[in-house]
Protein backbone atom coordinates (compact mmCIF):
# COMPACT_ATOMS: atom_id res chain seq x y z
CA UNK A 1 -7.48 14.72 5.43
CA UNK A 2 -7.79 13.28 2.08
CA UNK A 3 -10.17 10.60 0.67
CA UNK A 4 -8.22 7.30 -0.67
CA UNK A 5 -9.53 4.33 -3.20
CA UNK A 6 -7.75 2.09 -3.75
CA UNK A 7 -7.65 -0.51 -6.84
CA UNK A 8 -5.85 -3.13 -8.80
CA UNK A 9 -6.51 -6.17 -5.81
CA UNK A 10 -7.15 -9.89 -7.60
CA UNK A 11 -6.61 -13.27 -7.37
CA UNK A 12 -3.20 -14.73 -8.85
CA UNK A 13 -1.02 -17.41 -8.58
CA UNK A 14 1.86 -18.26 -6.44
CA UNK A 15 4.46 -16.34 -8.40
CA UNK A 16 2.68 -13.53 -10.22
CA UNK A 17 2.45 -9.90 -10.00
CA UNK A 18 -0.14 -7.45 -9.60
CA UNK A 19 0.06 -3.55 -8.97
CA UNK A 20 -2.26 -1.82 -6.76
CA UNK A 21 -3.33 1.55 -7.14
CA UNK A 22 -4.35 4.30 -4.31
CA UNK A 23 -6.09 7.40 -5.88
CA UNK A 24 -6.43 10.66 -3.49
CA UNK A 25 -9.43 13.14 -4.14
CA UNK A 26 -6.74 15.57 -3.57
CA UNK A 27 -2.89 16.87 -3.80
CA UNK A 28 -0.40 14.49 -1.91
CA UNK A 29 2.56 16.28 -2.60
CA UNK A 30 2.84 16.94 0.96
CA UNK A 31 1.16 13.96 2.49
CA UNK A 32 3.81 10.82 3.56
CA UNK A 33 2.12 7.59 1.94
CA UNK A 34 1.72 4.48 2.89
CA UNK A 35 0.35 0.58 2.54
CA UNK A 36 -1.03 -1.78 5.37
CA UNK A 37 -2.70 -5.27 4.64
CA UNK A 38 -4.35 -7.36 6.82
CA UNK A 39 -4.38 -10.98 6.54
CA UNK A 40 -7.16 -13.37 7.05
CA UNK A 41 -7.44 -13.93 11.48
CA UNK A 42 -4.53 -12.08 11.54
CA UNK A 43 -3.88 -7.83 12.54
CA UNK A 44 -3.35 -5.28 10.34
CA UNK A 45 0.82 -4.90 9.43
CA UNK A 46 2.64 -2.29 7.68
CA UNK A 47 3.90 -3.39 4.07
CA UNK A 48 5.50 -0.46 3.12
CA UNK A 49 5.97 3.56 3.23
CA UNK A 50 6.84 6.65 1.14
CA UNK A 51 7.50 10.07 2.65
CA UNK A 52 6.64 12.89 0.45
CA UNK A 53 10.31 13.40 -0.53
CA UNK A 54 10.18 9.59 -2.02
CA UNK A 55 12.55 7.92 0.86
CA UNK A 56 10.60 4.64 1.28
CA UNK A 57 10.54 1.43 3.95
CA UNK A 58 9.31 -1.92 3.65
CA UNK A 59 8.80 -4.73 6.07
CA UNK A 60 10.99 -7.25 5.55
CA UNK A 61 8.81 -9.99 4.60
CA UNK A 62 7.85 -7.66 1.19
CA UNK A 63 11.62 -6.30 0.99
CA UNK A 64 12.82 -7.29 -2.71
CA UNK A 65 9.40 -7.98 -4.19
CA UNK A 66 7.44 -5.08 -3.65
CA UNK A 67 8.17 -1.26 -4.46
CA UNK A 68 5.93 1.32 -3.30
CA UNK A 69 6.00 5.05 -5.62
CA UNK A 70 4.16 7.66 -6.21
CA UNK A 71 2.87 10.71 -9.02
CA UNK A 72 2.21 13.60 -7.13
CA UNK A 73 0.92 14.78 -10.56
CA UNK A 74 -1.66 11.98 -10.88
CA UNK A 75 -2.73 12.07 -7.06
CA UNK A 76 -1.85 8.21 -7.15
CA UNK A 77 0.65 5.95 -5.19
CA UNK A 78 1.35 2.46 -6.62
CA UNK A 79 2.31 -0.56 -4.67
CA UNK A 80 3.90 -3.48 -7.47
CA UNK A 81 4.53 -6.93 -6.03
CA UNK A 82 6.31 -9.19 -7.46
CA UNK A 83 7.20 -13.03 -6.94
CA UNK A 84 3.81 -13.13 -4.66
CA UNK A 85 3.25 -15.82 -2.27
CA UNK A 86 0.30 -17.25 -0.54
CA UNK A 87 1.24 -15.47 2.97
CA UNK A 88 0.52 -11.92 0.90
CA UNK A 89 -2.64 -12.78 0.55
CA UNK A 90 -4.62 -9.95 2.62
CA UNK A 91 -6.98 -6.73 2.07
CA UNK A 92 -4.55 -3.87 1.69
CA UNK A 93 -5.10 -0.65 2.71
CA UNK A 94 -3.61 2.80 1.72
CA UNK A 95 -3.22 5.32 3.87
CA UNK A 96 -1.50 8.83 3.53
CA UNK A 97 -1.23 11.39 6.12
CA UNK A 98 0.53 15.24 6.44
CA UNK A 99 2.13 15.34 9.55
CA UNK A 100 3.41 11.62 9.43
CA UNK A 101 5.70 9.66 12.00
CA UNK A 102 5.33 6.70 13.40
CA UNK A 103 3.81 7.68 16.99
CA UNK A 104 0.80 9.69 14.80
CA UNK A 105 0.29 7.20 12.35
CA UNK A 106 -1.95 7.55 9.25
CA UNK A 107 -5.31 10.10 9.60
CA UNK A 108 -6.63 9.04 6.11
CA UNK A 109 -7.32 5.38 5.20
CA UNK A 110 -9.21 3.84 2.17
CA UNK A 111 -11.82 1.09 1.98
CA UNK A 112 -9.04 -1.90 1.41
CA UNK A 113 -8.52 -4.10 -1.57
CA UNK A 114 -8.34 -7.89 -1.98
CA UNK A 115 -5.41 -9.78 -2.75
CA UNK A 116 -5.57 -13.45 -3.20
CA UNK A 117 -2.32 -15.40 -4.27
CA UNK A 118 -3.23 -19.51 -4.87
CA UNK A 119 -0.63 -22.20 -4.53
């Protein structure tokens, strides 16, 4: 397990971009990577995810505008979005996990960050 914090959430308009940050209180070079949000009403989705080799996958509703990445040597993974529209607005979540796949899901989740995008 690793402890995740995630930053970089805001309010912005229809159009902007904002990066979000997800620190780890420990080495992720091993750990697959990944970000969730969770729209107001609405269930938790995946947005997007990085194995520790850097292959990545995105939902197709973020495909194009967002790109997730990582620096193992900073302990950080990044999620910038681009051309944002009022449907991304959600808390978003980082998660990161060592033994990864999509039956196990994520073991290590941070507290969430706000994203608001006005029209």
């Amino acid at each position: 397990q690793v402890q995740l914090v995630e930053s970089g959430g805001g309010l912005v308009q229809a159009g902007g971009s904002l990066t979000l940050s997800c620190a780890a209180s420990a080495s992720i070079f091993s750990f697959a990577m990944g970000w969730y949000r969770q729209p107001p009403g609405k269930q938790r989705e995946l947005v997007a995810t990085i194995t520790s080799g850097g292959s990545t996958n995105y939902a197709d509703s973020v495909k194009g505008r967002f790109t997730i990445s990582r620096d193992n040597a900073k302990n950080t993974m990044y999620l910038q979005m681009n051309s944002l529209k009022p449907e991304d607005t959600a808390v978003y979540y980082c998660a990161a996990d060592q033994d990864y796949s999509d039956y196990n899901g994520f073991g290590s989740w941070g507290q969430g960050t706000q994203v608001t995008v006005s029209s």
